[in-house]
C-alpha atoms as a PDB file:
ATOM      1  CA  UNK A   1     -17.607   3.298 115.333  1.00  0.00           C
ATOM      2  CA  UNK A   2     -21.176   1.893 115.031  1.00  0.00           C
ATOM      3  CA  UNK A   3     -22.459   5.397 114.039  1.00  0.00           C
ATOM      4  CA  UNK A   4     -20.871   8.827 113.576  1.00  0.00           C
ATOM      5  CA  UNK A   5     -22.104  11.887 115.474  1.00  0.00           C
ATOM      6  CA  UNK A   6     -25.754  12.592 115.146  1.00  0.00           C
ATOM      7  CA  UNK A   7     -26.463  15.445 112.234  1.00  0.00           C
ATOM      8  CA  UNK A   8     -26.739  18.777 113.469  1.00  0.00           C
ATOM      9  CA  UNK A   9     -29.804  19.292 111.114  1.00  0.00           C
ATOM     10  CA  UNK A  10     -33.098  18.629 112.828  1.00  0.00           C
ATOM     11  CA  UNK A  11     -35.544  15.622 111.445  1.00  0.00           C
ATOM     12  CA  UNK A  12     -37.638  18.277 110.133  1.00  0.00           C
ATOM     13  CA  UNK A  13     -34.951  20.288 108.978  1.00  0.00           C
ATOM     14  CA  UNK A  14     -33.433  17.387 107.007  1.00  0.00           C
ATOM     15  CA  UNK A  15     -37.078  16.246 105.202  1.00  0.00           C
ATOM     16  CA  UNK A  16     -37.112  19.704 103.712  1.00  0.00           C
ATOM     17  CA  UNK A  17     -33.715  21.179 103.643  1.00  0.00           C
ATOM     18  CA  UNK A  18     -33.250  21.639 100.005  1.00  0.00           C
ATOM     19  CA  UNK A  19     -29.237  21.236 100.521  1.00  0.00           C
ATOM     20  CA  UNK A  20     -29.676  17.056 101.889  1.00  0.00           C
ATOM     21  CA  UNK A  21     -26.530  16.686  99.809  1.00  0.00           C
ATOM     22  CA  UNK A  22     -24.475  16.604 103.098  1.00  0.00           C
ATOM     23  CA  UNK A  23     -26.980  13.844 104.097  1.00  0.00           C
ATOM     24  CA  UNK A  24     -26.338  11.865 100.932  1.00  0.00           C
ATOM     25  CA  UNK A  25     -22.744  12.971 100.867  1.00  0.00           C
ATOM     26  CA  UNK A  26     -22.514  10.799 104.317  1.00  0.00           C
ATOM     27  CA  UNK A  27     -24.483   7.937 103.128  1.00  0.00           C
ATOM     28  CA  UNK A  28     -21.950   7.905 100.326  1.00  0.00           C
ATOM     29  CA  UNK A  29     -18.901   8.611 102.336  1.00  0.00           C
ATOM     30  CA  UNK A  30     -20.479   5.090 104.525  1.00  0.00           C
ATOM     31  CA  UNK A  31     -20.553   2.918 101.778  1.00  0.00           C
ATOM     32  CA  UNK A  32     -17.018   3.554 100.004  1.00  0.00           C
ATOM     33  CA  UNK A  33     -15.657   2.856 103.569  1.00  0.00           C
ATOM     34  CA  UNK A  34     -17.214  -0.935 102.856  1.00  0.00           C
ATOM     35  CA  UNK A  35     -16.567  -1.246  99.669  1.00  0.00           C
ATOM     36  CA  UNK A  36     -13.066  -0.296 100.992  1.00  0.00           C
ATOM     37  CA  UNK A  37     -13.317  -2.375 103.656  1.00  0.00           C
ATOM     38  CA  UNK A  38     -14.685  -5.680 101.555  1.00  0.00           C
ATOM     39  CA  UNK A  39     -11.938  -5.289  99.425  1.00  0.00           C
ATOM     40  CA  UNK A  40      -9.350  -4.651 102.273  1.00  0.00           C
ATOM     41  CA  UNK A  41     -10.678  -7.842 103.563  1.00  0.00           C
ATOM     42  CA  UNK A  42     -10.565 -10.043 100.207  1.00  0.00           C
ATOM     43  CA  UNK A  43      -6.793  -9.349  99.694  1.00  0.00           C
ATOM     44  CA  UNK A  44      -6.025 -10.773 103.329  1.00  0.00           C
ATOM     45  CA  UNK A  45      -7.878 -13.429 103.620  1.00  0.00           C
ATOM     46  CA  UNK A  46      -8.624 -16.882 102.293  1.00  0.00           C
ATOM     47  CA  UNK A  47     -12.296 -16.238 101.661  1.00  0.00           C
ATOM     48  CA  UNK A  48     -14.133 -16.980  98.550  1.00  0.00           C
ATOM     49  CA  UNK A  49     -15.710 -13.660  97.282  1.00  0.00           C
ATOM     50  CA  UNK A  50     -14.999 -11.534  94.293  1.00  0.00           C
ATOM     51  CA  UNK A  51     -15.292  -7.858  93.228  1.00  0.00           C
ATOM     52  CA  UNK A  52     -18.053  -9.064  91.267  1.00  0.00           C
ATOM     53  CA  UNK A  53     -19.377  -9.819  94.462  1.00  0.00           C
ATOM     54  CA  UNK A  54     -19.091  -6.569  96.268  1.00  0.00           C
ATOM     55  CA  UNK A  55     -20.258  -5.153  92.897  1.00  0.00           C
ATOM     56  CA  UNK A  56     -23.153  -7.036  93.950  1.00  0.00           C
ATOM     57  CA  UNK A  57     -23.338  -5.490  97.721  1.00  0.00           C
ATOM     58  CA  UNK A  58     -22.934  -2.242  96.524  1.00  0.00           C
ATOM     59  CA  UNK A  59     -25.771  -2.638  93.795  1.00  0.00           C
ATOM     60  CA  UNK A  60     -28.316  -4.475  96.943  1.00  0.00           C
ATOM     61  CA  UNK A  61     -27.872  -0.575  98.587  1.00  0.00           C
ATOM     62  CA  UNK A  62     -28.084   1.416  95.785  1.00  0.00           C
ATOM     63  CA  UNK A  63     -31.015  -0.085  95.111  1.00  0.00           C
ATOM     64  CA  UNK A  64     -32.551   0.058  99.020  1.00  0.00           C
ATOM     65  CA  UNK A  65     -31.497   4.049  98.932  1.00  0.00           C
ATOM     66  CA  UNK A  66     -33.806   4.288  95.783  1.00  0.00           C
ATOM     67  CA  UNK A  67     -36.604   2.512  97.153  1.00  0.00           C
ATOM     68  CA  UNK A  68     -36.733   4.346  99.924  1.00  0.00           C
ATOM     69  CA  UNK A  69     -36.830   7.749  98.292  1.00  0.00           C
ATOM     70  CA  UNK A  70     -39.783   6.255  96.255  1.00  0.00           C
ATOM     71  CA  UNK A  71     -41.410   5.113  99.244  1.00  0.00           C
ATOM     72  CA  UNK A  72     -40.896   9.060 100.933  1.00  0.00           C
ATOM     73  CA  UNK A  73     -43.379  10.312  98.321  1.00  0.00           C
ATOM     74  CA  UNK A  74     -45.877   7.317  98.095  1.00  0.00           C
ATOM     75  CA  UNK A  75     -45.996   5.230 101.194  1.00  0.00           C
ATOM     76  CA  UNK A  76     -44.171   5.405 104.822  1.00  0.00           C
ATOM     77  CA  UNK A  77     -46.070   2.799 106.493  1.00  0.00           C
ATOM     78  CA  UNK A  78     -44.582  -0.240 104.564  1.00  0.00           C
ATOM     79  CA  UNK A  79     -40.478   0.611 104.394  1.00  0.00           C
ATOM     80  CA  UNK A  80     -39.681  -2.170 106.835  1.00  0.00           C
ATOM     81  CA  UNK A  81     -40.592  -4.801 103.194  1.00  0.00           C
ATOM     82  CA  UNK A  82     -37.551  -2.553 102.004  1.00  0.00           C
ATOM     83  CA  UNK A  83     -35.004  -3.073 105.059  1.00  0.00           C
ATOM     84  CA  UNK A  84     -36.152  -6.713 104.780  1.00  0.00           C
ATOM     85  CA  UNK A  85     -35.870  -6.906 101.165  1.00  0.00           C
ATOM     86  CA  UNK A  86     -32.097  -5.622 101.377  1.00  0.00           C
ATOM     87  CA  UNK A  87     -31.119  -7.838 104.488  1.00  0.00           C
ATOM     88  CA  UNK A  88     -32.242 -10.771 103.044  1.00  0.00           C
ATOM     89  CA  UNK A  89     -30.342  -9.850  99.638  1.00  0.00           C
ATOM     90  CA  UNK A  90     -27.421  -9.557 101.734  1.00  0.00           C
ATOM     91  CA  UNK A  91     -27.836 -12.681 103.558  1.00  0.00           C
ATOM     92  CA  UNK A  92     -28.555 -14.456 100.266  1.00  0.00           C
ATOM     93  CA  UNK A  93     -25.464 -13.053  98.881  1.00  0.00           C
ATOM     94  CA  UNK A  94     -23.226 -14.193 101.915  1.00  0.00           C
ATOM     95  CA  UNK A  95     -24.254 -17.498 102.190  1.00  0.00           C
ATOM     96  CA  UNK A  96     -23.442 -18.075  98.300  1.00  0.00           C
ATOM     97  CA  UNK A  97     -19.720 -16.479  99.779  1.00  0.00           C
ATOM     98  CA  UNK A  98     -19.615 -19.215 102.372  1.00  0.00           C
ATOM     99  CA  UNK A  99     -20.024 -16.755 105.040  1.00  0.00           C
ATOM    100  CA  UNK A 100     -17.521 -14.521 104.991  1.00  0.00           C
ATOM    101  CA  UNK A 101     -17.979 -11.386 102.470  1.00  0.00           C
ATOM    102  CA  UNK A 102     -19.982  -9.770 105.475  1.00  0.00           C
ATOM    103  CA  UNK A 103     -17.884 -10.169 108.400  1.00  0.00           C
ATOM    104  CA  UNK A 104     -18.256  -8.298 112.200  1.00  0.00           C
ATOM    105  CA  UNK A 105     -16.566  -4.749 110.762  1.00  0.00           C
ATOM    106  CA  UNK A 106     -18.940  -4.798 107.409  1.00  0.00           C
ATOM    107  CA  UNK A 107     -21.774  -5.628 109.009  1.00  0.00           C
ATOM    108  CA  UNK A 108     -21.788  -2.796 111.060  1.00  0.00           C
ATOM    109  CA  UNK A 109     -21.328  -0.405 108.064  1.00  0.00           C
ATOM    110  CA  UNK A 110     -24.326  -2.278 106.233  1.00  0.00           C
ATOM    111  CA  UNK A 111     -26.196  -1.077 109.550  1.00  0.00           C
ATOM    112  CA  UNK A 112     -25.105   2.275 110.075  1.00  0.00           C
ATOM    113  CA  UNK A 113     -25.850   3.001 105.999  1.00  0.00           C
ATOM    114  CA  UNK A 114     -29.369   0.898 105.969  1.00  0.00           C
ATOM    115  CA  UNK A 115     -30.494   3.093 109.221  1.00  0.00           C
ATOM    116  CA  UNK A 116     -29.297   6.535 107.941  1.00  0.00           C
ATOM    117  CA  UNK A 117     -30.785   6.202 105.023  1.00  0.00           C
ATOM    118  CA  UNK A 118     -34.533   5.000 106.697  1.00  0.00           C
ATOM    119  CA  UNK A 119     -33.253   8.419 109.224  1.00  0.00           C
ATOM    120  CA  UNK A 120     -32.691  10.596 106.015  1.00  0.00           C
ATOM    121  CA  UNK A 121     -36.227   9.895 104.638  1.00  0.00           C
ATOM    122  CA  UNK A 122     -37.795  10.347 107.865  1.00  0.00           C
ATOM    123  CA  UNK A 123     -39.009   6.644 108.478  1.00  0.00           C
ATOM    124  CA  UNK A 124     -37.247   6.625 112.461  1.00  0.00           C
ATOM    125  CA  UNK A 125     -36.466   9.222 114.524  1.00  0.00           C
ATOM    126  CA  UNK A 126     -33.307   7.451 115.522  1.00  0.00           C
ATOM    127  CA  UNK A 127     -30.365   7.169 113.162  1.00  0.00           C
ATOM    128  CA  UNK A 128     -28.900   4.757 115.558  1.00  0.00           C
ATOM    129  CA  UNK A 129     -31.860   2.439 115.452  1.00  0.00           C
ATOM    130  CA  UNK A 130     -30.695  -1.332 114.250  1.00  0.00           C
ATOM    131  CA  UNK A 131     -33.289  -2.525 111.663  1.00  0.00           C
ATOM    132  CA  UNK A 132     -31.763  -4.824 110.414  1.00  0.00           C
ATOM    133  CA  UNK A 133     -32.108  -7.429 113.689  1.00  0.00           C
ATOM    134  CA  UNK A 134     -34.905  -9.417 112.466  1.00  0.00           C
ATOM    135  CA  UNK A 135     -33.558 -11.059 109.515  1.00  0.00           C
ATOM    136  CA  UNK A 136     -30.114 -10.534 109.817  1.00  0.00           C
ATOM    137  CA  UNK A 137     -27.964 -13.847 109.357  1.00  0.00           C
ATOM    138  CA  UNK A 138     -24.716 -11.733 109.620  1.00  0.00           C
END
């Protein structure tokens, strides 16, 4: 489940389609299912991470989506700082969880949301596209 179907909306179509809400309505839709899935987790294990904590993760891509809507209007060439930024956040955040808020299943949503949302603003012409690899520690 590493990515859902591809939109039916063309790239072009989905930089100017006034109605994106479907696009953000996904996004959204991807990051309840890891919240839900962080706090699935949590109850059924013995790891050391607290809804505080996936307060936390959901904050790290609320704030990524943001950035990147900035960077739509102002600058495309430099939104990889932004997938770095976030990763790194994320790693950061893990490590101070002993390694286990962001586990095989979660990182995989963190993927799939980070590259839809770089898809949505029109930085990659692949939604599928991993860009997360470089600094990824999870």
């Amino acid at each position: 489940m590493l990515f859902a179907t591809v939109n039916t909306l063309s790239l072009a179509a989905q930089k100017y389609n006034s109605d994106i809400n479907v696009t953000k309505s996904e996004l959204g839709r991807v990051k309840r299912h890891l919240i839900f899935s962080m706090k699935d987790e949590q109850k059924n294990s013995d790891c050391a991470y607290t809804i505080k904590d996936i307060s936390k993760v959901d904050k790290i891509l609320s704030e990524y989506y943001d950035q990147m809507e900035k960077y739509r209007k102002k600058n495309k060439s430099d939104y990889m700082i932004l997938v770095k930024t976030a990763t790194q956040s994320l790693n950061d955040l893990n490590t101070n969880c002993s390694e286990c808020l962001i586990g095989k299943e979660q990182g995989v949503i963190i993927i799939e949301f980070i590259s839809k949302t770089a898809y949505m603003f029109g930085f990659i012409d692949n939604e599928m596209q991993d860009l997360t690899v470089e600094w990824r520690k999870w």
